[in-house]
Structure formats: C-alpha cells, structure tokens
N, C-alpha and C. Protein backbone atom coordinates (compact mmCIF):
# COMPACT_ATOMS: atom_id res chain seq x y z
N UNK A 1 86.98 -72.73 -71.46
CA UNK A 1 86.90 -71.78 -70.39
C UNK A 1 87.24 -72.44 -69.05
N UNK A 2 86.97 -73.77 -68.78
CA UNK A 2 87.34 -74.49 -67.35
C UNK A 2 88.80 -74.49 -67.36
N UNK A 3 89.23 -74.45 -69.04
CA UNK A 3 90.92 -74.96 -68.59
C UNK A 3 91.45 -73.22 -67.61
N UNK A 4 90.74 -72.39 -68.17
CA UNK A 4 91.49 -70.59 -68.59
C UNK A 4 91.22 -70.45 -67.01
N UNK A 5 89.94 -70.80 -66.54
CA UNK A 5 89.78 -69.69 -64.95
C UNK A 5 90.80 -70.49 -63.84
N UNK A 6 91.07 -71.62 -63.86
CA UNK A 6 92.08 -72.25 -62.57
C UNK A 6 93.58 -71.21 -62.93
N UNK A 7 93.50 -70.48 -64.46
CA UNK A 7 95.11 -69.97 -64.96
C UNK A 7 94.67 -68.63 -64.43
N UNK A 8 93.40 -68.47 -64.56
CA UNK A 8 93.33 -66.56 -64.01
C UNK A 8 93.20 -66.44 -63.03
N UNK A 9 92.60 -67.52 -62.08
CA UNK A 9 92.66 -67.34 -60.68
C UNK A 9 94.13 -67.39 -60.02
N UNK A 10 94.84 -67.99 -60.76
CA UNK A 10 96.45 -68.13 -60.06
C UNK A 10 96.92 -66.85 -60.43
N UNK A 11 96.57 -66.20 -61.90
CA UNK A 11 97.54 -65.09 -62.06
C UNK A 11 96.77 -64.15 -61.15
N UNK A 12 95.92 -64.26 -60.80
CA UNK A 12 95.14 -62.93 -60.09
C UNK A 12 95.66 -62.73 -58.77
N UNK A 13 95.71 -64.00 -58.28
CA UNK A 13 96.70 -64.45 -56.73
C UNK A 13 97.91 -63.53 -56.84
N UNK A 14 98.61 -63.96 -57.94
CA UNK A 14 100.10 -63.55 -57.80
C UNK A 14 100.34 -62.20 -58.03
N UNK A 15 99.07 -61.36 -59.11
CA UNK A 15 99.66 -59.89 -58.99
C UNK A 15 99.16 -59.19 -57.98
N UNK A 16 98.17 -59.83 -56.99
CA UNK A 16 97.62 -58.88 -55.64
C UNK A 16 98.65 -58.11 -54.97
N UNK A 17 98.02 -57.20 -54.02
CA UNK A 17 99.18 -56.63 -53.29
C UNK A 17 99.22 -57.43 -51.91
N UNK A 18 100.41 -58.16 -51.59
CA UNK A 18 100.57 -58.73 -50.57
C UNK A 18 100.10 -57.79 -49.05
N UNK A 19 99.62 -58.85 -48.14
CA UNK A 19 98.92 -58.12 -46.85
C UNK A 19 100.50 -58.36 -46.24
N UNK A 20 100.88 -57.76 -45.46
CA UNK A 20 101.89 -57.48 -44.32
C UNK A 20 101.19 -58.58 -42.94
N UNK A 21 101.84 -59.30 -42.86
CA UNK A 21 101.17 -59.78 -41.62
C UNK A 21 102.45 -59.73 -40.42
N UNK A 22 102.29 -59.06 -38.87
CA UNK A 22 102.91 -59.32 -38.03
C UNK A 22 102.42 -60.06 -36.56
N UNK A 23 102.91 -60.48 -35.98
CA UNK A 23 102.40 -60.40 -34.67
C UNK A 23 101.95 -59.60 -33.81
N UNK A 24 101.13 -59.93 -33.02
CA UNK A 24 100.98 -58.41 -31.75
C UNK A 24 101.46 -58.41 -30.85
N UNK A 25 102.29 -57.63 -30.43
CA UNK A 25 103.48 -57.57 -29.06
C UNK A 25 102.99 -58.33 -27.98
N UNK A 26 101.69 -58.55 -27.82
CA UNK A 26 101.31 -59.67 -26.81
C UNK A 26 101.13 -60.86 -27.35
N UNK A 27 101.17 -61.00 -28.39
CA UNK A 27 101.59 -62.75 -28.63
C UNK A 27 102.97 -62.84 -28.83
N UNK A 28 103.47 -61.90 -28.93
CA UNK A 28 105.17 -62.66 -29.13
C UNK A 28 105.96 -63.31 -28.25
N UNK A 29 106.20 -64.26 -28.65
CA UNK A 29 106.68 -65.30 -27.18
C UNK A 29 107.87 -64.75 -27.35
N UNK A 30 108.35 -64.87 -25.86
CA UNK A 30 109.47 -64.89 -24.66
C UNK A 30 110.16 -65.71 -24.56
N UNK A 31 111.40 -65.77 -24.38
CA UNK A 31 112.25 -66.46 -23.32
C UNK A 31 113.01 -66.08 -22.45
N UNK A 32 113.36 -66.69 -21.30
CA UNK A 32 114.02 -66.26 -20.45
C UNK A 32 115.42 -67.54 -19.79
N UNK A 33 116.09 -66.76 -19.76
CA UNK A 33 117.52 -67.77 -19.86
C UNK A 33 117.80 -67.60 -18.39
N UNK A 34 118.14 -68.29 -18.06
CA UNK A 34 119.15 -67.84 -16.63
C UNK A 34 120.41 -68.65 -16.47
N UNK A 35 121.08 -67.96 -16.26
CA UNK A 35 122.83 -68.01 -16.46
C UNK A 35 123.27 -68.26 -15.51
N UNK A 36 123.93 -69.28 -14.72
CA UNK A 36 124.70 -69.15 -13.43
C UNK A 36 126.32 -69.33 -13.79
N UNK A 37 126.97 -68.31 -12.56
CA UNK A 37 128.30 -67.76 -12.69
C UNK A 37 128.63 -68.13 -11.72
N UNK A 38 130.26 -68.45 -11.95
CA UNK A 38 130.82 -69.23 -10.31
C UNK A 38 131.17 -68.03 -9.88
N UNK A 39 132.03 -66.75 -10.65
CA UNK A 39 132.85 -65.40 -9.88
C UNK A 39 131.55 -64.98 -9.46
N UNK A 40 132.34 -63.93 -8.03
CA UNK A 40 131.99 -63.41 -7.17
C UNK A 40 131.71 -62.07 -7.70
N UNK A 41 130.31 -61.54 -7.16
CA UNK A 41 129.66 -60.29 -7.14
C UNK A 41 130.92 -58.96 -6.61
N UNK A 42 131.21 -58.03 -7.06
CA UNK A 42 132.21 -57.50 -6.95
C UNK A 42 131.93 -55.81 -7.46
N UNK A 43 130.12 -55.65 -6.95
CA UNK A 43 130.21 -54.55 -7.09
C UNK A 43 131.14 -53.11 -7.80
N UNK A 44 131.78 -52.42 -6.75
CA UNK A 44 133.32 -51.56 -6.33
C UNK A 44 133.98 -52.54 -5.36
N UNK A 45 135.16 -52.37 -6.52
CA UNK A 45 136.34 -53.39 -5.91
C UNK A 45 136.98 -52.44 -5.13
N UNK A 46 137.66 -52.80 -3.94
CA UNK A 46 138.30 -52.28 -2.74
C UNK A 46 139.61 -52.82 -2.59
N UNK A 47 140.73 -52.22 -2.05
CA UNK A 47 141.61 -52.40 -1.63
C UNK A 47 141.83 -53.12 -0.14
N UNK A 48 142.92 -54.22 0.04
CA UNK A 48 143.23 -54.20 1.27
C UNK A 48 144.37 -53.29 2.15
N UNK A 49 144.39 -53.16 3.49
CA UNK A 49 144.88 -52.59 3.94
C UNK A 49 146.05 -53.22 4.00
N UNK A 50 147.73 -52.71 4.36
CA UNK A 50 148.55 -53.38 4.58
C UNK A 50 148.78 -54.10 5.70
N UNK A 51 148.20 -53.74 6.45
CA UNK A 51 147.61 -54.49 8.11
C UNK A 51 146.27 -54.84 8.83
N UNK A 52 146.08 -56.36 8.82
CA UNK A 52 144.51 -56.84 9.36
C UNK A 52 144.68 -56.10 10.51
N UNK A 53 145.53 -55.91 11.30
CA UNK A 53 145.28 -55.14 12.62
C UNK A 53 144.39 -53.60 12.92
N UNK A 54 144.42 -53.34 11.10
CA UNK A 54 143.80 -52.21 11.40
C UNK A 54 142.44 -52.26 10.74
N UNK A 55 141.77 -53.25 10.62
CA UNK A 55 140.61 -53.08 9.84
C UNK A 55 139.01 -53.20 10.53
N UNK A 56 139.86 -53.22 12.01
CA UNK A 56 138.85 -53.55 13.08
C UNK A 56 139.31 -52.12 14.38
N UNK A 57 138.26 -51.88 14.99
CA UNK A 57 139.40 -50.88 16.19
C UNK A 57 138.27 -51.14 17.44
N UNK A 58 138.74 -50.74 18.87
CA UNK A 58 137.84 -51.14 19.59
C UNK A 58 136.51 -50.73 19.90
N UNK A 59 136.33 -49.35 18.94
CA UNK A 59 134.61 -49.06 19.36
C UNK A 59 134.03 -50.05 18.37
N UNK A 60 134.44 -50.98 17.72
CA UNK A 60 133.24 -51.92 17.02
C UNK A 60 133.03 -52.90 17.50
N UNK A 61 133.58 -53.06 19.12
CA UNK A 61 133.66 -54.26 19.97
C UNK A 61 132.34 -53.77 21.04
N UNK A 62 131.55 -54.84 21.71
CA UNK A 62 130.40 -54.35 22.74
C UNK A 62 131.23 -54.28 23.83
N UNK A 63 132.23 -55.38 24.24
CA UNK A 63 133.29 -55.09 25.14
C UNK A 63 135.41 -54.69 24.97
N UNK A 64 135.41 -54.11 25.87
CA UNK A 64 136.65 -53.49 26.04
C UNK A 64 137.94 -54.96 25.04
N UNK A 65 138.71 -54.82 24.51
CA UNK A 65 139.33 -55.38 23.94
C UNK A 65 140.79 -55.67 24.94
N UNK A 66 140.69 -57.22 25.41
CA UNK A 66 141.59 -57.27 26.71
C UNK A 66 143.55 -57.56 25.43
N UNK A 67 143.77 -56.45 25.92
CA UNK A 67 145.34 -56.42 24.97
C UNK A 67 145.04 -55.74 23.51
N UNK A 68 146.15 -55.56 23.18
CA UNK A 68 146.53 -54.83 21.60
C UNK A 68 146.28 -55.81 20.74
N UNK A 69 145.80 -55.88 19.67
CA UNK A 69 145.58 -57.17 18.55
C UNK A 69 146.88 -57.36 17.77
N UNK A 70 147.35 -59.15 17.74
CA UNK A 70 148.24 -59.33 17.56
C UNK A 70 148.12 -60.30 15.80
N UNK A 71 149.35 -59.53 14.97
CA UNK A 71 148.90 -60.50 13.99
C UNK A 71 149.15 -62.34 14.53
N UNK A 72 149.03 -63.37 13.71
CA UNK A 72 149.56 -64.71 14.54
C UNK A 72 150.48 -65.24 13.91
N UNK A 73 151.26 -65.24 13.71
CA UNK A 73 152.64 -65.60 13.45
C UNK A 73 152.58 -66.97 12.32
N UNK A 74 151.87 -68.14 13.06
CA UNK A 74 151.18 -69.10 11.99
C UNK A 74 150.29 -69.35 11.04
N UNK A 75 149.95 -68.11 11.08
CA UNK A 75 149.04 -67.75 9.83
C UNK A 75 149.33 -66.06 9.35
N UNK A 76 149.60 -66.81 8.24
CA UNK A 76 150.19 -65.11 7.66
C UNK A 76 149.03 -64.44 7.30
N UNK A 77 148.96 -62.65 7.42
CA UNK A 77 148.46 -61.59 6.85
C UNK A 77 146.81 -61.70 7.97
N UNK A 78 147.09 -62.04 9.08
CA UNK A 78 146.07 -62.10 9.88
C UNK A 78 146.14 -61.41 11.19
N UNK A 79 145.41 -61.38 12.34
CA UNK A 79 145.17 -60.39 13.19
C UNK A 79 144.17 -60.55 14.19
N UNK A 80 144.66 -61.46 15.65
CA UNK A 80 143.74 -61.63 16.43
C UNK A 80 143.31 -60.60 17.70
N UNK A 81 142.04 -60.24 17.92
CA UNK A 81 141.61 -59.63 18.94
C UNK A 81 141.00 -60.58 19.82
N UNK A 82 141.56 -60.13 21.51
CA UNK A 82 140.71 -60.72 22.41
C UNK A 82 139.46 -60.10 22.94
N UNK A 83 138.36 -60.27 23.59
CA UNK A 83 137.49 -59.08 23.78
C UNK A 83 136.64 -59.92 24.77
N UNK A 84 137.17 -59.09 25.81
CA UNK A 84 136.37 -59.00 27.28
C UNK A 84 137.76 -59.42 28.18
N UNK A 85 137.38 -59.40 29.22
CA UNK A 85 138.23 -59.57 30.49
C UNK A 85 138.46 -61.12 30.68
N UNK A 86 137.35 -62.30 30.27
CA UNK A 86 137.78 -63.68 30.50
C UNK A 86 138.54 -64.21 28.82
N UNK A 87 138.09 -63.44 27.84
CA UNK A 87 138.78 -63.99 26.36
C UNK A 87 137.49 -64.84 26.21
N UNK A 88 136.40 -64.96 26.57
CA UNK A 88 135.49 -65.70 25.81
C UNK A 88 135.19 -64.96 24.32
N UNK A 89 135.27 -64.57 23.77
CA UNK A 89 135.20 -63.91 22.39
C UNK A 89 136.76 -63.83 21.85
N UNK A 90 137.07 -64.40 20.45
CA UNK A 90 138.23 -64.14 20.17
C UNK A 90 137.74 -63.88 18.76
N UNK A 91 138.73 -62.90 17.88
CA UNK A 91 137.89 -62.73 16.78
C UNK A 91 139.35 -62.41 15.82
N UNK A 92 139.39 -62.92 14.61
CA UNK A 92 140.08 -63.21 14.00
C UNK A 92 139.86 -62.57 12.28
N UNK A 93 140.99 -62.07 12.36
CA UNK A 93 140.56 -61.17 10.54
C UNK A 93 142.08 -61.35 9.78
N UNK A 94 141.55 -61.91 8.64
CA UNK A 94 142.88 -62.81 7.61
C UNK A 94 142.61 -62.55 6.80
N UNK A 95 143.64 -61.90 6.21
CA UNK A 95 143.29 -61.82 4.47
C UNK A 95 143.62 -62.67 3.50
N UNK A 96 142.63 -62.96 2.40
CA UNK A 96 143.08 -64.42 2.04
C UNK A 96 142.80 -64.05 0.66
N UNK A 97 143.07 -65.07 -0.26
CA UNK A 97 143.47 -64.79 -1.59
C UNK A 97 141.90 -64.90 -2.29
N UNK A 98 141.74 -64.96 -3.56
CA UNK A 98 140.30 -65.00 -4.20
C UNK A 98 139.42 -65.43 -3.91
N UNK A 99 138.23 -64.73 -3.78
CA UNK A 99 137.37 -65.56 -2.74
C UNK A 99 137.03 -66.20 -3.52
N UNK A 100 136.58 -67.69 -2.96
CA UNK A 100 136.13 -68.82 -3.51
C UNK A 100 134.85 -69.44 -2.04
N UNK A 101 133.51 -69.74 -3.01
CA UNK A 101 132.64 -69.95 -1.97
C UNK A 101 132.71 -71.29 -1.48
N UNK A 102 132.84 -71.38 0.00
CA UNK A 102 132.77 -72.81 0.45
C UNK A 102 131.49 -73.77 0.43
N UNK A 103 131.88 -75.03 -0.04
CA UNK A 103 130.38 -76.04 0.47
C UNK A 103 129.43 -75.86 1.28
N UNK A 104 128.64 -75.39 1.25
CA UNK A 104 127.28 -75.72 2.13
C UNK A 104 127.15 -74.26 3.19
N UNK A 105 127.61 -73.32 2.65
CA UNK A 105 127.94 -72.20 3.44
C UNK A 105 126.69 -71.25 3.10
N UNK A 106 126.23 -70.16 3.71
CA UNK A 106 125.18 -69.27 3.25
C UNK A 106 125.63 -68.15 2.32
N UNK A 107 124.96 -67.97 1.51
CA UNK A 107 125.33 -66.83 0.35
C UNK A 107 125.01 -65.44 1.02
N UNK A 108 125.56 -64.66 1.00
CA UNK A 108 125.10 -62.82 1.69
C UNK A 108 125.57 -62.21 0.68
N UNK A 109 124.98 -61.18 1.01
CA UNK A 109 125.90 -59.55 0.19
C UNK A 109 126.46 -58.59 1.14
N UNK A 110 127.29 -57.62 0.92
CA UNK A 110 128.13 -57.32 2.02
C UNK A 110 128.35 -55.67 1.08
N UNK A 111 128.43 -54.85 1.99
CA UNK A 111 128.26 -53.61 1.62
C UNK A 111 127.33 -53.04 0.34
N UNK A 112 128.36 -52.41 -0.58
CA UNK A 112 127.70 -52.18 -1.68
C UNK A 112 127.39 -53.45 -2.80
N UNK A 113 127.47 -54.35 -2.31
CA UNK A 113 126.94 -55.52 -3.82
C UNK A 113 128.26 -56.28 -3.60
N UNK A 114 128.86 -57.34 -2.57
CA UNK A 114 130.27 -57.96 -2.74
C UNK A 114 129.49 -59.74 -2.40
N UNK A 115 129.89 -60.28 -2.63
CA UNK A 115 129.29 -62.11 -2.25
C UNK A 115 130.24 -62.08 -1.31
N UNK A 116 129.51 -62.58 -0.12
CA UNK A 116 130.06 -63.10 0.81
C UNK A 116 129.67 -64.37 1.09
N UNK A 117 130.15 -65.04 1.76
CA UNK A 117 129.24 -66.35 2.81
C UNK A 117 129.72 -66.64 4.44
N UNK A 118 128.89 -66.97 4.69
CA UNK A 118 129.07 -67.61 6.29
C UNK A 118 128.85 -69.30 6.48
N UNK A 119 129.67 -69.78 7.25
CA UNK A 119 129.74 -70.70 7.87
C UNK A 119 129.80 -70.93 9.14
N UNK A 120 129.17 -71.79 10.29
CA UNK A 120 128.85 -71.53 11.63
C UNK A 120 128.54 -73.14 11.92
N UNK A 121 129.74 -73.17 13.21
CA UNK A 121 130.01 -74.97 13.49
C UNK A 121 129.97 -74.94 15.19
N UNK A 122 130.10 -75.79 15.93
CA UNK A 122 129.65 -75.80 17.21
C UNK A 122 131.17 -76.70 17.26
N UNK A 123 132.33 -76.15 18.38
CA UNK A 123 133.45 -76.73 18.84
C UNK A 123 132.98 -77.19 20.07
N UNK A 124 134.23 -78.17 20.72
CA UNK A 124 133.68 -78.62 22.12
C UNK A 124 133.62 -77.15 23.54
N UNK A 125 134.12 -76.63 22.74
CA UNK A 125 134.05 -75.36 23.81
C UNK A 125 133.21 -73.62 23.45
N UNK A 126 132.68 -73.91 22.04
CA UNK A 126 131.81 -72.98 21.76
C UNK A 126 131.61 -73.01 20.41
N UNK A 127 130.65 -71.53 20.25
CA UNK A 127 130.72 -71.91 18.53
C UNK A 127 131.39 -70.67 17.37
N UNK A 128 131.73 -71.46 17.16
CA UNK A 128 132.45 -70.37 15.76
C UNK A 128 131.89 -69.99 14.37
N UNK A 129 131.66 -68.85 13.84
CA UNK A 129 131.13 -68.53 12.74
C UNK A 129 132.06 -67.87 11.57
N UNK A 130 132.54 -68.13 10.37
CA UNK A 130 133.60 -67.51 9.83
C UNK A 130 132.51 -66.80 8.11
N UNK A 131 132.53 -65.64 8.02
CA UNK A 131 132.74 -65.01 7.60
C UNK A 131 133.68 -64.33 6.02
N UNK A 132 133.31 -65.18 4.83
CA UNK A 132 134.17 -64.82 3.82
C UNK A 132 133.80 -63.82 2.80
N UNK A 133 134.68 -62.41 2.64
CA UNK A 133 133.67 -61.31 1.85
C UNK A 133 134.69 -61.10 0.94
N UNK A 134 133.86 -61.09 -0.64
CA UNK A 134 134.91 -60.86 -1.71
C UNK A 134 135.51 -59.28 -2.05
N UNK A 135 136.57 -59.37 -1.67
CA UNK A 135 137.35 -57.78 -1.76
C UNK A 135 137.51 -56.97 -3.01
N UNK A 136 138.35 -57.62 -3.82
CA UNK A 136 138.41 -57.27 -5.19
C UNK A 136 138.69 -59.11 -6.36
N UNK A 137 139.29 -58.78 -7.12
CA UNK A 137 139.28 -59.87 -8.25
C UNK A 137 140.43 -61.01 -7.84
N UNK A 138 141.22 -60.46 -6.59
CA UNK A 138 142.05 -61.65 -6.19
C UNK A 138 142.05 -61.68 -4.31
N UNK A 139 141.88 -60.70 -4.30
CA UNK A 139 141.73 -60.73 -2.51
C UNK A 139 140.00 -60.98 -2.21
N UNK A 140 140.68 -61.81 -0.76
CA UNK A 140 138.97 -61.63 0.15
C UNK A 140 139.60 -61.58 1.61
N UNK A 141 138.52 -61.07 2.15
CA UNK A 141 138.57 -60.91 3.97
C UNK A 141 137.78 -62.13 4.62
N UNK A 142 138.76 -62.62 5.88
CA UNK A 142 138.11 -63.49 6.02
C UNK A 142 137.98 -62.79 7.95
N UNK A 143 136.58 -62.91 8.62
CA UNK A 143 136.32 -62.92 9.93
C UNK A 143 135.98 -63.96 10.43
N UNK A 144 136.39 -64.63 12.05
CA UNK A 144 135.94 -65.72 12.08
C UNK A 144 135.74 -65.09 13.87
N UNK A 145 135.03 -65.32 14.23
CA UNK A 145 134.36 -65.36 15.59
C UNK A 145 134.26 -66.46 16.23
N UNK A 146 134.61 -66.32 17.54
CA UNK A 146 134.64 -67.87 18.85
C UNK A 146 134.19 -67.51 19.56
N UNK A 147 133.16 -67.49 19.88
CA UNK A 147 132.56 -67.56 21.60
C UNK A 147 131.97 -68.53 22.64
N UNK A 148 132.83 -68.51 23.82
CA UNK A 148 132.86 -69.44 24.44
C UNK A 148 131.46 -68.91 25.22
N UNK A 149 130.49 -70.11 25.24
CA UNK A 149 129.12 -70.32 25.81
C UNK A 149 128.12 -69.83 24.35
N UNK A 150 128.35 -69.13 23.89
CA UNK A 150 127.45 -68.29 22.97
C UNK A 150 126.46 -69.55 22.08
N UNK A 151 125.46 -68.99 21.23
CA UNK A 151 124.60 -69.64 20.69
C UNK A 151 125.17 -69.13 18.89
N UNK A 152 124.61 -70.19 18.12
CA UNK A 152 124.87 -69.67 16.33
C UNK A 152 124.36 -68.49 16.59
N UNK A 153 123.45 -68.00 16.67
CA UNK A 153 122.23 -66.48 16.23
C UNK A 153 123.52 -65.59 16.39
N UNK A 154 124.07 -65.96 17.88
CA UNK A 154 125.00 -64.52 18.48
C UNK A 154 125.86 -64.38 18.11
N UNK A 155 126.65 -65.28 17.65
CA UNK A 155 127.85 -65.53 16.52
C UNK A 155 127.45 -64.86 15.74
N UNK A 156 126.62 -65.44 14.63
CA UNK A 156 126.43 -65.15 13.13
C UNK A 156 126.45 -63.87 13.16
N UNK A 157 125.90 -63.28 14.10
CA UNK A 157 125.05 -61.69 14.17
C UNK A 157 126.39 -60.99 14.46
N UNK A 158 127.57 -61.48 15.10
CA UNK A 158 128.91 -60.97 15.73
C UNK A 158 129.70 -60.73 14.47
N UNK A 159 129.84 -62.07 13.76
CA UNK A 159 130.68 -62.08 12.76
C UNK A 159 130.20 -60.82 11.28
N UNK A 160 128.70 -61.24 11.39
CA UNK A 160 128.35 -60.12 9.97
C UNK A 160 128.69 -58.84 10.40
N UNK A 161 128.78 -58.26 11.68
CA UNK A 161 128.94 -56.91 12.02
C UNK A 161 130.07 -56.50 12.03
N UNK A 162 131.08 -57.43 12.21
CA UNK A 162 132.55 -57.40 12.44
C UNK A 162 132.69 -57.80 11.14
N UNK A 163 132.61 -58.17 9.96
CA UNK A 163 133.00 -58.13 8.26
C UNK A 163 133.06 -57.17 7.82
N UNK A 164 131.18 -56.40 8.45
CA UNK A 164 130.48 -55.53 7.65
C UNK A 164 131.81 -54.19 8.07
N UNK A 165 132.24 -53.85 9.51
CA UNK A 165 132.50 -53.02 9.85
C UNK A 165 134.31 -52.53 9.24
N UNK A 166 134.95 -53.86 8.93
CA UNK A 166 136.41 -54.08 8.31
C UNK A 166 135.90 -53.62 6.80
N UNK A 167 135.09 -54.18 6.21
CA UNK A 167 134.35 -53.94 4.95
C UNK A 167 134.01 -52.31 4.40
N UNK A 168 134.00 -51.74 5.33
CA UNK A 168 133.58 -50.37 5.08
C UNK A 168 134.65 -49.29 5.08
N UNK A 169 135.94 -50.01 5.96
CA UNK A 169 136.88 -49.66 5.89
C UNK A 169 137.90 -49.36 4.65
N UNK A 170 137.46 -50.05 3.79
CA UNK A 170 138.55 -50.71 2.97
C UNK A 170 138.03 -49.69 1.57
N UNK A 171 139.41 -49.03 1.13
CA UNK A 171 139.54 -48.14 -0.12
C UNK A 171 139.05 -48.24 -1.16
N UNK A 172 138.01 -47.84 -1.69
CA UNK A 172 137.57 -48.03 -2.78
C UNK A 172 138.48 -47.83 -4.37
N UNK A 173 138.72 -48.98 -5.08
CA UNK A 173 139.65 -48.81 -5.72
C UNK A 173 139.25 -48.22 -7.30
N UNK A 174 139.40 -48.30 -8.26
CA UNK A 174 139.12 -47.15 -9.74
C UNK A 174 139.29 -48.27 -10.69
C-alpha cells in the first residue's frame, strides 16, 4: 500500500480540473518606452507663398514700415522690412529648405502643432533673434529680427509674433 498511494496521489493530481490562474489588472506590470525623433512636428502642413514679401504686411508692425519691403538680392527667396523712421528694427523673412533644428536653440510650437526654434545673440550694435518654423516636409520659414538698442525679452517677443503672424498666413495644404 506505501508503494500504491505516492501512484494515486499523482494520478489524482493529474485528472483534477485545472484552476485558471490570471493576474489582476493592478498587478500587471507596465512599460513605458519613450522614443525620440529627429523630424519635425508638422501638425497641417502649409504651403509657401510665392513671395516672402507678402507674408508679413504693415499692420503687424507697432511702427510705420519706413519703405516697401525689398526681397535681398544676396540671399534668395527672402524679404527685408525696415520699421520705424531711424531703421532701428530690421526684420527679415527667408524661406528656407527643411527645417532642421539648430544647436543649442529653444524648442517652441508654432500655430497649430509645427516645431519651431529660436535663437537670440547680442551683435556689436544690437541684438538679433532668428526664428525657424517648420512649414511642411521640405520647406521652413525663417524670421530674424535686429534691433538696434533693444534687450533679448524684446526681440524674442518681436520675432515669435512676426513668425506667428507669416505662419497664419500660409495655405493649409491636403
């Protein structure tokens, strides 16, 4: 009989009805991945205009715009405005090919969901803040602001308004 019960206890094991065992939705472990992407946030992709001259006009200026905005001859697909009576503000809008984010620049978002960044440097005669917002999958807009005497804050704050305002302009494409 010692040999028989270690044989009936095993067969008894094996014809049971198996228990179902699961976890409980609060013990089930998690993970969480995070993915970083070099392309640019690109919401609704937009069209550029065929002329930077028009992606700015003078009510988005605080002062009167001294002359007609001229594209610059040495830099193609661009478009400078002067603004005020001495030219201490000059403001500059170029359209440039895929945006690509520069070194050490600040990350933004720009209308509906687009990556932009800013960059903002102090010249011997003022400071400049430039402005890069991703348009669609090969174009970006670039704004760059100069003001002579001005501080970064007033820049930065010049240039995002003057992106934001070319930015809103621009055709939403399908």
């Amino acid at each position: 009989m010692k040999r028989v019960l270690p044989l009936l206890l095993l067969l008894a094991g094996c014809t049971a009805t198996p228990v179902a065992t699961t976890t409980p939705p609060s013990m089930t472990p998690t993970t969480t991945t995070t993915v970083t992407t070099t392309s640019p946030r690109l919401d609704t992709p937009r069209k550029l205009p065929a002329d930077p001259c028009q992606v700015l006009v003078a009510s988005d200026f605080d002062e009167p715009l001294s002359g007609t905005p001229q594209p610059q001859p040495d830099t193609p697909r661009s478009c400078l405005f002067r603004v005020g009576a001495g030219n201490d503000q000059v403001v500059r809008v170029r359209f440039a090919d895929a945006y690509v984010r520069p070194d050490q620049s600040m990350e933004l978002l720009v209308g509906d969901g687009h990556s932009a960044s800013m960059t903002c440097a102090e010249t011997p005669n003022g400071i400049e803040c430039t402005e890069l917002v991703a348009v669609n999958a090969t174009e970006s807009l670039e704004v760059v602001v100069f003001l002579r005497g001005g501080n970064s804050g007033q820049v930065a704050k010049a240039v995002q308004g003057y992106a934001g305002d070319a930015f809103a302009r621009m055709v939403v494409t399908s």
